[in-house]
Structures are given as C-alpha cells and as structure tokens.
C-alpha atoms as a PDB file:
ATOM      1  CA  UNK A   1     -12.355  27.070  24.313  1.00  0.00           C
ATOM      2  CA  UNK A   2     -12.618  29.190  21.576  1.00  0.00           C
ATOM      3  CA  UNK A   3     -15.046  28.618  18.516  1.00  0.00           C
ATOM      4  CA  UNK A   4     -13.698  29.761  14.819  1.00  0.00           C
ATOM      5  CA  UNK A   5     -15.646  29.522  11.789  1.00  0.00           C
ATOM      6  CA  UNK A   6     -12.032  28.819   9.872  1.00  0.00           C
ATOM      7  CA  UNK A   7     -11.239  25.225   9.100  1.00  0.00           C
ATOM      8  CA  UNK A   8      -8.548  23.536  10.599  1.00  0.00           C
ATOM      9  CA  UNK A   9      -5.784  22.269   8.046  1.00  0.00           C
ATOM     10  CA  UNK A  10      -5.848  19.017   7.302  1.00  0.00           C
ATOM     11  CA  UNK A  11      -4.116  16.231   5.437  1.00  0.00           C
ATOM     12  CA  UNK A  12      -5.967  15.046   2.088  1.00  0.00           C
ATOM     13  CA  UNK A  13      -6.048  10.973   1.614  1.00  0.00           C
ATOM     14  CA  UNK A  14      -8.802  10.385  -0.673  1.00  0.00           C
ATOM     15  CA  UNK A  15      -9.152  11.564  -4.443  1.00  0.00           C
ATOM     16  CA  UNK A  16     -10.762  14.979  -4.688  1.00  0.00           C
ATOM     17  CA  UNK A  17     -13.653  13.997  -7.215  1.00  0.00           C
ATOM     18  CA  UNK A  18     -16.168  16.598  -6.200  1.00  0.00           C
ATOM     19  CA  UNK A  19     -17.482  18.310  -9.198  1.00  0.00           C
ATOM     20  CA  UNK A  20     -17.932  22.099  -9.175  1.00  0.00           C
ATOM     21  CA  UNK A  21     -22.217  21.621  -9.482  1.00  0.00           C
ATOM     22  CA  UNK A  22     -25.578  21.839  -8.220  1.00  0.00           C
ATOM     23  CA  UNK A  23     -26.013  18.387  -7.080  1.00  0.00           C
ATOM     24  CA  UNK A  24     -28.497  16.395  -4.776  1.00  0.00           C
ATOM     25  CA  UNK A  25     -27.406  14.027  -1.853  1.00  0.00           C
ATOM     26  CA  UNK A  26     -29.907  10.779  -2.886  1.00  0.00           C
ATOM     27  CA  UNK A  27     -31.361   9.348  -0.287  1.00  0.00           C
ATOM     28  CA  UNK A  28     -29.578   5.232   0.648  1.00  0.00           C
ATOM     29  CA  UNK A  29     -29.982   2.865   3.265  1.00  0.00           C
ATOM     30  CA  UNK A  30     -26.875   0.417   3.773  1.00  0.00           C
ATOM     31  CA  UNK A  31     -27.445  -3.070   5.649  1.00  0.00           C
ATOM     32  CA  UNK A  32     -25.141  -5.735   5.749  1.00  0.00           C
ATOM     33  CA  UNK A  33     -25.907  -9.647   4.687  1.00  0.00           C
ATOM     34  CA  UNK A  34     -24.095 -12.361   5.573  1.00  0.00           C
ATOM     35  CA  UNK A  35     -22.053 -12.181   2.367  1.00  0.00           C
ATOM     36  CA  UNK A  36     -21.417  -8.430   2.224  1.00  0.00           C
ATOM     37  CA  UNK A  37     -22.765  -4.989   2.020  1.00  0.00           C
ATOM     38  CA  UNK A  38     -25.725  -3.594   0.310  1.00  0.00           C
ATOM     39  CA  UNK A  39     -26.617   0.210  -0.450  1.00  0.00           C
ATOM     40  CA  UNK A  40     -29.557   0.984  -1.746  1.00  0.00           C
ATOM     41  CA  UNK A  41     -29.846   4.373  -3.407  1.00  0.00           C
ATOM     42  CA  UNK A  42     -33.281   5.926  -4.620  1.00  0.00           C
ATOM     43  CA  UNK A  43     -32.722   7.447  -8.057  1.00  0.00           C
ATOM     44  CA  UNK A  44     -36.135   8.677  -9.423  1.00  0.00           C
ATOM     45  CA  UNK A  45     -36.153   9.620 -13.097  1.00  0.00           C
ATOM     46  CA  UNK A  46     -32.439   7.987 -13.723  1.00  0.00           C
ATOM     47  CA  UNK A  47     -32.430   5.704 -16.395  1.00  0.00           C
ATOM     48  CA  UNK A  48     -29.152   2.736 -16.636  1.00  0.00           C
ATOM     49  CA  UNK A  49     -27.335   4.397 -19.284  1.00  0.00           C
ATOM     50  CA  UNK A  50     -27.109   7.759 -16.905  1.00  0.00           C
ATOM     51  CA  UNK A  51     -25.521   6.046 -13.964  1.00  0.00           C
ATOM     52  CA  UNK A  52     -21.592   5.861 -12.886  1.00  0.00           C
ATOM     53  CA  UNK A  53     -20.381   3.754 -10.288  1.00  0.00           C
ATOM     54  CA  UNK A  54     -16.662   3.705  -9.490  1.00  0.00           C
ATOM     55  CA  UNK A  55     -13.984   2.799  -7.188  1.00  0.00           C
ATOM     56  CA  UNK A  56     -10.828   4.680  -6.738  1.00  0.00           C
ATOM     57  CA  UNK A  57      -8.851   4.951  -3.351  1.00  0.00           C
ATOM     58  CA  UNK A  58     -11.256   3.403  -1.176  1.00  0.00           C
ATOM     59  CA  UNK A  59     -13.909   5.700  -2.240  1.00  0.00           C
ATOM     60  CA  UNK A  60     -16.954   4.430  -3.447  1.00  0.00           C
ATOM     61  CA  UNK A  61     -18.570   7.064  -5.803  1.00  0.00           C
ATOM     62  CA  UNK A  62     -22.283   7.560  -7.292  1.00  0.00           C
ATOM     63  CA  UNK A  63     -23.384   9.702 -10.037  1.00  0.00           C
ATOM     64  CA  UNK A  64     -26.276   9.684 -11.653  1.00  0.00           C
ATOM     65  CA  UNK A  65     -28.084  12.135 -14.181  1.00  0.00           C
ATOM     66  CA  UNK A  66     -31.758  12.228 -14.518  1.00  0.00           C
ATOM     67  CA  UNK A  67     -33.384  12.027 -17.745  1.00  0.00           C
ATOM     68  CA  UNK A  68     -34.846  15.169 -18.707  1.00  0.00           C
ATOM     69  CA  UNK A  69     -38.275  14.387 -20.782  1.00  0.00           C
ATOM     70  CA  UNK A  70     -39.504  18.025 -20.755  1.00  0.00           C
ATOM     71  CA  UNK A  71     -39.627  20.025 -24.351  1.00  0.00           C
ATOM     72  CA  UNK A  72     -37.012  23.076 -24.985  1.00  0.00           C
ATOM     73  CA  UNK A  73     -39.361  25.624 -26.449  1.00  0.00           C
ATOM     74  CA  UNK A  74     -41.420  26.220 -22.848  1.00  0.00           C
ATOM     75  CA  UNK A  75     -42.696  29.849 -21.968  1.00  0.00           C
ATOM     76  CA  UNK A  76     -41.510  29.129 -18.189  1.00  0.00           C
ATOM     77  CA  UNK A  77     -39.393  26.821 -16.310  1.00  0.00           C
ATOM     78  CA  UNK A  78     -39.725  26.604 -12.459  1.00  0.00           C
ATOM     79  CA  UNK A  79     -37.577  23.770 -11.545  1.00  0.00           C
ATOM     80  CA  UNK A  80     -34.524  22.171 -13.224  1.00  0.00           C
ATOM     81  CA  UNK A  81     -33.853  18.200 -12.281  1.00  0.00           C
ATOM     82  CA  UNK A  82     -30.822  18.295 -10.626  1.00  0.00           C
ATOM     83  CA  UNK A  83     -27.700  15.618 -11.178  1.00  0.00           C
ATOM     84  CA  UNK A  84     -27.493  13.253  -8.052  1.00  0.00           C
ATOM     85  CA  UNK A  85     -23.700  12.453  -6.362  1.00  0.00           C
ATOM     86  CA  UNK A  86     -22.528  10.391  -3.073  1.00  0.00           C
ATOM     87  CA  UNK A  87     -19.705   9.841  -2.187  1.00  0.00           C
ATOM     88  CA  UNK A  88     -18.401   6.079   0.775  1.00  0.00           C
ATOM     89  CA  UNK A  89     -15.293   5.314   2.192  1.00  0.00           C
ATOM     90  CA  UNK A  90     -14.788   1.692   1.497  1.00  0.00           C
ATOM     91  CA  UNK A  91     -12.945  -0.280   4.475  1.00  0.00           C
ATOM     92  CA  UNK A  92     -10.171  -2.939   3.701  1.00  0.00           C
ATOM     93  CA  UNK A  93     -12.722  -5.875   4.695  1.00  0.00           C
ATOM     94  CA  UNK A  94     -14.934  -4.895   1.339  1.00  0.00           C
ATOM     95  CA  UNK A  95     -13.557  -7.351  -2.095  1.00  0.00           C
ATOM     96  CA  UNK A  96     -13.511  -4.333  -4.584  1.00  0.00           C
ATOM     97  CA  UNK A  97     -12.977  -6.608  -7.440  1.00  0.00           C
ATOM     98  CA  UNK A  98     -16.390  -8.477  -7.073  1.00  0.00           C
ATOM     99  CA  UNK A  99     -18.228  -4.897  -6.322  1.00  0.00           C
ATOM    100  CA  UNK A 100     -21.974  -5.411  -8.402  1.00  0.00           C
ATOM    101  CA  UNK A 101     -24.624  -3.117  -9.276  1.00  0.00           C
ATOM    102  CA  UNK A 102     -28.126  -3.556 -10.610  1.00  0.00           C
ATOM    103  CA  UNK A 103     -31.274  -0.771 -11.398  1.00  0.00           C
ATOM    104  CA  UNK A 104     -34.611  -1.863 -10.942  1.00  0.00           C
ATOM    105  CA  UNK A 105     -37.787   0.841 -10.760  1.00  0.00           C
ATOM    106  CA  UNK A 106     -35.351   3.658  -9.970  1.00  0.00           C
ATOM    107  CA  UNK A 107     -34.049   1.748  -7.300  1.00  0.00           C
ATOM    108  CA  UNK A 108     -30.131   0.791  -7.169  1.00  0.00           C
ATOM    109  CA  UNK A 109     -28.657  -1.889  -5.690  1.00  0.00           C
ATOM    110  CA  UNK A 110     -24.731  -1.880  -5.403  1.00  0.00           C
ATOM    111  CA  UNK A 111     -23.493  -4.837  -3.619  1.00  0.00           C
ATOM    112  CA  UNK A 112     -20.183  -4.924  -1.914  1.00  0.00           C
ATOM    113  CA  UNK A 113     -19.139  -8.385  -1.156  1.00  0.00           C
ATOM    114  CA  UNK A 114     -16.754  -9.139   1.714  1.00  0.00           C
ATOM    115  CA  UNK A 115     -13.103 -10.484   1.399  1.00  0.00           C
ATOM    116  CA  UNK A 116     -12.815 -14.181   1.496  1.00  0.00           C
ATOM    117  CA  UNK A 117     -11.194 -14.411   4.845  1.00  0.00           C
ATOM    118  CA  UNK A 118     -13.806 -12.457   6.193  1.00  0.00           C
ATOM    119  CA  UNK A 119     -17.226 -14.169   5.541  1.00  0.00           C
ATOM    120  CA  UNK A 120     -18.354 -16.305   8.703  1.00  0.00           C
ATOM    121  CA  UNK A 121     -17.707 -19.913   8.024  1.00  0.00           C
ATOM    122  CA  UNK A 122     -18.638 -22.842  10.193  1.00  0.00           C
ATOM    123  CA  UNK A 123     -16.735 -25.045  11.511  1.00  0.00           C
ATOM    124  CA  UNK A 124     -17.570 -28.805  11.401  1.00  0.00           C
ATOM    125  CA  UNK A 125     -16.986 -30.297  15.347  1.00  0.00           C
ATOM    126  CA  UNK A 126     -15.581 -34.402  15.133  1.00  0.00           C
ATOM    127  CA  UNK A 127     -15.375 -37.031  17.745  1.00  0.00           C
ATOM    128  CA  UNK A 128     -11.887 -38.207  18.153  1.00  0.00           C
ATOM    129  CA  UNK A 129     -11.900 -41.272  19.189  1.00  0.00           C
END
C-alpha cells in the first residue's frame, strides 16, 4: 500500500461555511442528559452580542469574536486575539427547532434537545385481572 500526500476526491454534503481566517478551535466538552445534548464551549473574552450560533444542513456552527479592550495608538503589539469557530454534525435524533443557548462567565451552554419519540419514557405495568 502506497501512501500519497494528495487527497482523495470526495463528495461534498454539508454547507461549505469555513471562512478564509486565522481562527482558534475553542476548547468543548459534550455530555448527554436524559433530555438531550449539551456542549459546553469555553469562550474567554467573548461577550453575548459577539456570538453566532446556527443551524444549516445538519451542521451545527459556532462563532464567536472576542472583545478587543486594548487602545489603537500602542508602540508594539505582540499578540492579536484571535476569532474562535467549530464546526458539529447534528444527527437526525437532535429537535433542531428547540436548539437553546445561554453565556454565563465566558462559558456557553448550547443545548440540543432530543426528538420527542426519542426521550426514554416509562412505561406504567397494570394487573389485569
């Protein structure tokens, strides 16, 4: 078997939304509840105003822009905050619809509930008689 450093050609089924910048990967745990999904996405220095969340073609898709609080007129600049972008393939079982999102201490919460026919339900047992 041969190795090649030239990409096989493949077929293209999600929405090419990648923007042409520097970005940063942000670091997210996902767990699942008994309702749902949850990801959790670290977001240091983003306010609520800079964030987009959207859903197009099964992809879930984070941007977020950190606020820069630094003056113009500096001698110097070292470092440049950097937007932050991920990217999740959603699967059929997740109810896009009711998809929330909340922002607390740089910390976001996106919570993807599951559909209705697929949340565990019990099932009450009776004594026929």
């Amino acid at each position: 078997m041969k190795e090649t450093t030239v990409p096989a050609p493949t077929e293209k089924n999600v929405p090419d939304t990648r923007e042409e910048t520097r970005t940063l990967k942000p670091p997210v745990d996902i767990f699942e509840t008994d309702t749902g999904l949850v990801v959790v996405a670290d977001l240091p220095g983003v306010d609520k105003d800079s964030i987009e969340v959207d859903v197009e073609k099964n992809i879930l898709t984070l941007k977020a822009c950190p606020a820069q609080n630094l003056k113009d007129d500096f001698l110097r600049q070292e470092y440049q905050l950097q937007p932050f972008f991920r990217q999740f393939q959603l699967s059929e079982r997740v109810d896009q619809a009711g998809i929330s999102a909340e922002m607390k201490y740089g910390v976001l919460s996106i919570h993807l509930p599951k559909v209705k026919e697929q949340q565990p339900r019990k099932i009450d047992v009776t004594v026929a008689q």
